[in-house]
N, C-alpha and C. Protein backbone atom coordinates (compact mmCIF):
# COMPACT_ATOMS: atom_id res chain seq x y z
N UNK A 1 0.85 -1.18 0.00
CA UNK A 1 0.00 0.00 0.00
C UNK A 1 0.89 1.24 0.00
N UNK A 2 0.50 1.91 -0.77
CA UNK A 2 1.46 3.25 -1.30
C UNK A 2 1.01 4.15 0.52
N UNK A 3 1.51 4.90 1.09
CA UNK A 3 1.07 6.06 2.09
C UNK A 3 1.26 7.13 1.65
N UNK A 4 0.34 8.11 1.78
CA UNK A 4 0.17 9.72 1.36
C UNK A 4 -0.30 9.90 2.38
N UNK A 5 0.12 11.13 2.47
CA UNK A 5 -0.62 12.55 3.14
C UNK A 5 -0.54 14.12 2.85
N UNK A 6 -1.10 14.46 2.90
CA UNK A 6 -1.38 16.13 2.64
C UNK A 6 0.22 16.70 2.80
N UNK A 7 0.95 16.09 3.83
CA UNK A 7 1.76 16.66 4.16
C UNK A 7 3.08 16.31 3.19
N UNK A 8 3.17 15.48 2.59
CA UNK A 8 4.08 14.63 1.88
C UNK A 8 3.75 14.72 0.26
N UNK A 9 2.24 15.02 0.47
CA UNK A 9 2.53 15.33 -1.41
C UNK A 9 2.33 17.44 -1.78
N UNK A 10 2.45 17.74 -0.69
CA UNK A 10 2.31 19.45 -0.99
C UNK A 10 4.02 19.54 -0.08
N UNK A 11 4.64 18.91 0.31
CA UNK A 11 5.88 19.56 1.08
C UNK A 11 7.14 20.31 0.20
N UNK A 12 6.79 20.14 -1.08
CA UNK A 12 7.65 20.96 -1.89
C UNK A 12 7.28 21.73 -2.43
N UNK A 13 5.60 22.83 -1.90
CA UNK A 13 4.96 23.49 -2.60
C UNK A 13 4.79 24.30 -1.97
N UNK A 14 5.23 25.47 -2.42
CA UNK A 14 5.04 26.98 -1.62
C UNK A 14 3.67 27.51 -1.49
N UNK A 15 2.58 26.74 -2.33
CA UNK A 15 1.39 27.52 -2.74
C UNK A 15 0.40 26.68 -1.24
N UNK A 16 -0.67 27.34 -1.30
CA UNK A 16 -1.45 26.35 -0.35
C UNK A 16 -2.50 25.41 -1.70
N UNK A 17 -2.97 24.43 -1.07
CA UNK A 17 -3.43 23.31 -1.68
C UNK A 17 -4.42 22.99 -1.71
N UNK A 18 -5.27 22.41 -2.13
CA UNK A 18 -6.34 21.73 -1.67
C UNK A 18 -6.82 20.22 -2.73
N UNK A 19 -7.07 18.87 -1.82
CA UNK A 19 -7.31 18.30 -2.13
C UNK A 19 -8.54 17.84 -2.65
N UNK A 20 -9.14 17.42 -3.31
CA UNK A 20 -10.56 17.40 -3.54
C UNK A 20 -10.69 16.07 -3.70
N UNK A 21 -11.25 15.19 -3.10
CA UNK A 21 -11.55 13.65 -3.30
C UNK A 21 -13.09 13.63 -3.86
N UNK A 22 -13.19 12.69 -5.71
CA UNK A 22 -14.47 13.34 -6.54
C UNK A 22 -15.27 11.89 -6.51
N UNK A 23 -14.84 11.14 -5.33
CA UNK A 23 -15.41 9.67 -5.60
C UNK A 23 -16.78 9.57 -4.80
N UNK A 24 -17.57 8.41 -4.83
CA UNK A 24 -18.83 8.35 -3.91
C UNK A 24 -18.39 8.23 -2.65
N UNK A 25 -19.39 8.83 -1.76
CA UNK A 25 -19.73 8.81 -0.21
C UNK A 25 -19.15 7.82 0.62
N UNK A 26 -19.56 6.61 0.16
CA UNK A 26 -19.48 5.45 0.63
C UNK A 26 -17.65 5.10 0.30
N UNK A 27 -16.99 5.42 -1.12
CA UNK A 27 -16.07 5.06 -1.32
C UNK A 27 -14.90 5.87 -0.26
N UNK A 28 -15.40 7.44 0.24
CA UNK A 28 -14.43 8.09 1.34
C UNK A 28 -14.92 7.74 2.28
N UNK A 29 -15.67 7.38 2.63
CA UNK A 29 -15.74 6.63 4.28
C UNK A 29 -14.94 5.26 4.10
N UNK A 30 -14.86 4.76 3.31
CA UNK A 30 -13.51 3.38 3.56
C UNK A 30 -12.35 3.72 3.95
N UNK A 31 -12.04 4.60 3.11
CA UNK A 31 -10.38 4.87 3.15
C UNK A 31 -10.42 6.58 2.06
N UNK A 32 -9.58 7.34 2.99
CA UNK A 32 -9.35 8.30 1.92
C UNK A 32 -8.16 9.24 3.08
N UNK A 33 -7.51 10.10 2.35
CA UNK A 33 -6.27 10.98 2.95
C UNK A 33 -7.11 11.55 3.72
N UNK A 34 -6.63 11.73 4.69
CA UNK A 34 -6.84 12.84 5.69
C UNK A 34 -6.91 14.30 5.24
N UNK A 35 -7.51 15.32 5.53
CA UNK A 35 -7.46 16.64 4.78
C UNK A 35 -8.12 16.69 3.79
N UNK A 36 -8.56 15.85 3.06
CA UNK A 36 -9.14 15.60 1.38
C UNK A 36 -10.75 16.15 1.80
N UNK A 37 -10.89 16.88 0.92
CA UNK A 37 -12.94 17.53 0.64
C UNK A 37 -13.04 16.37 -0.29
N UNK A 38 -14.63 16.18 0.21
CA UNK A 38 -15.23 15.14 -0.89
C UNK A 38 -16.06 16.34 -1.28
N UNK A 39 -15.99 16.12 -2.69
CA UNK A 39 -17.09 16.54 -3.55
C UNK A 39 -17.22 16.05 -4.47
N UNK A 40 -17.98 15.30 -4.57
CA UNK A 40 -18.31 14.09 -5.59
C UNK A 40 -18.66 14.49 -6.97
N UNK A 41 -18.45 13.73 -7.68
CA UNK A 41 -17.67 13.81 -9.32
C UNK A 41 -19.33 14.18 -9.80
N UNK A 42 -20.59 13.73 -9.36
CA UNK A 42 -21.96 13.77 -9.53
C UNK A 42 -22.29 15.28 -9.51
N UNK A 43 -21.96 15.62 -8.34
CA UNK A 43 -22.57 16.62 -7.65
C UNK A 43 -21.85 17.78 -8.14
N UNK A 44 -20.62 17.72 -9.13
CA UNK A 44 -20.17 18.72 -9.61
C UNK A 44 -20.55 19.20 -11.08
N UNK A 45 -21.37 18.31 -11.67
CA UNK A 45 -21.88 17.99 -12.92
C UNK A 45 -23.14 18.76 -12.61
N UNK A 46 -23.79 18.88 -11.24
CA UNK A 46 -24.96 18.85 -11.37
C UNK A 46 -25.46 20.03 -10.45
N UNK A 47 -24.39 20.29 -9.70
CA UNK A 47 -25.18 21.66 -8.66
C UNK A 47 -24.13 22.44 -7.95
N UNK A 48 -23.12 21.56 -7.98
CA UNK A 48 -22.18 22.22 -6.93
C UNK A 48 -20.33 22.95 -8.17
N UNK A 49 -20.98 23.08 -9.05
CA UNK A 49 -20.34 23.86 -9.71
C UNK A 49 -19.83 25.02 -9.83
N UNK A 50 -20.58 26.30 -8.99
CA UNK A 50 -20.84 27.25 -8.77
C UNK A 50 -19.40 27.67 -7.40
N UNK A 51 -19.60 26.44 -6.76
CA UNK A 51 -18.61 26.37 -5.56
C UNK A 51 -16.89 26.45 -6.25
N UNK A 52 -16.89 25.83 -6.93
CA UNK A 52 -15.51 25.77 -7.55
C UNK A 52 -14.99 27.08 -8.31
C-alpha cells in the first residue's frame, strides 16, 4: 500500500493546496487521505459547480 498525506505530497509546494476527493460517499468513508474535501464527481456535474 502506497502512504500519502497532505503533508508529503504538498511539502515541496510553496502555494497552499487543496485536495478534492471526486469519488462516492461510501467510497471516502472506507479509506481516503486525511485533509481531502469530498465533492463528488456527480454533484459537480450537477449543482455544486458554482462552488468551484
Amino acid at each position: 500500500m502506497i502512504q500519502f498525506t497532505m503533508r508529503n505530497a504538498f511539502s515541496n509546494s510553496n502555494q497552499e493546496c487543496i485536495l478534492l476527493d471526486v469519488r462516492e460517499q461510501n467510497e471516502y468513508q472506507e479509506s481516503h487521505i486525511p485533509g481531502a474535501l469530498l465533492l463528488n464527481v456527480a454533484d459537480i456535474e450537477t449543482k455544486r459547480v458554482k462552488e468551484l
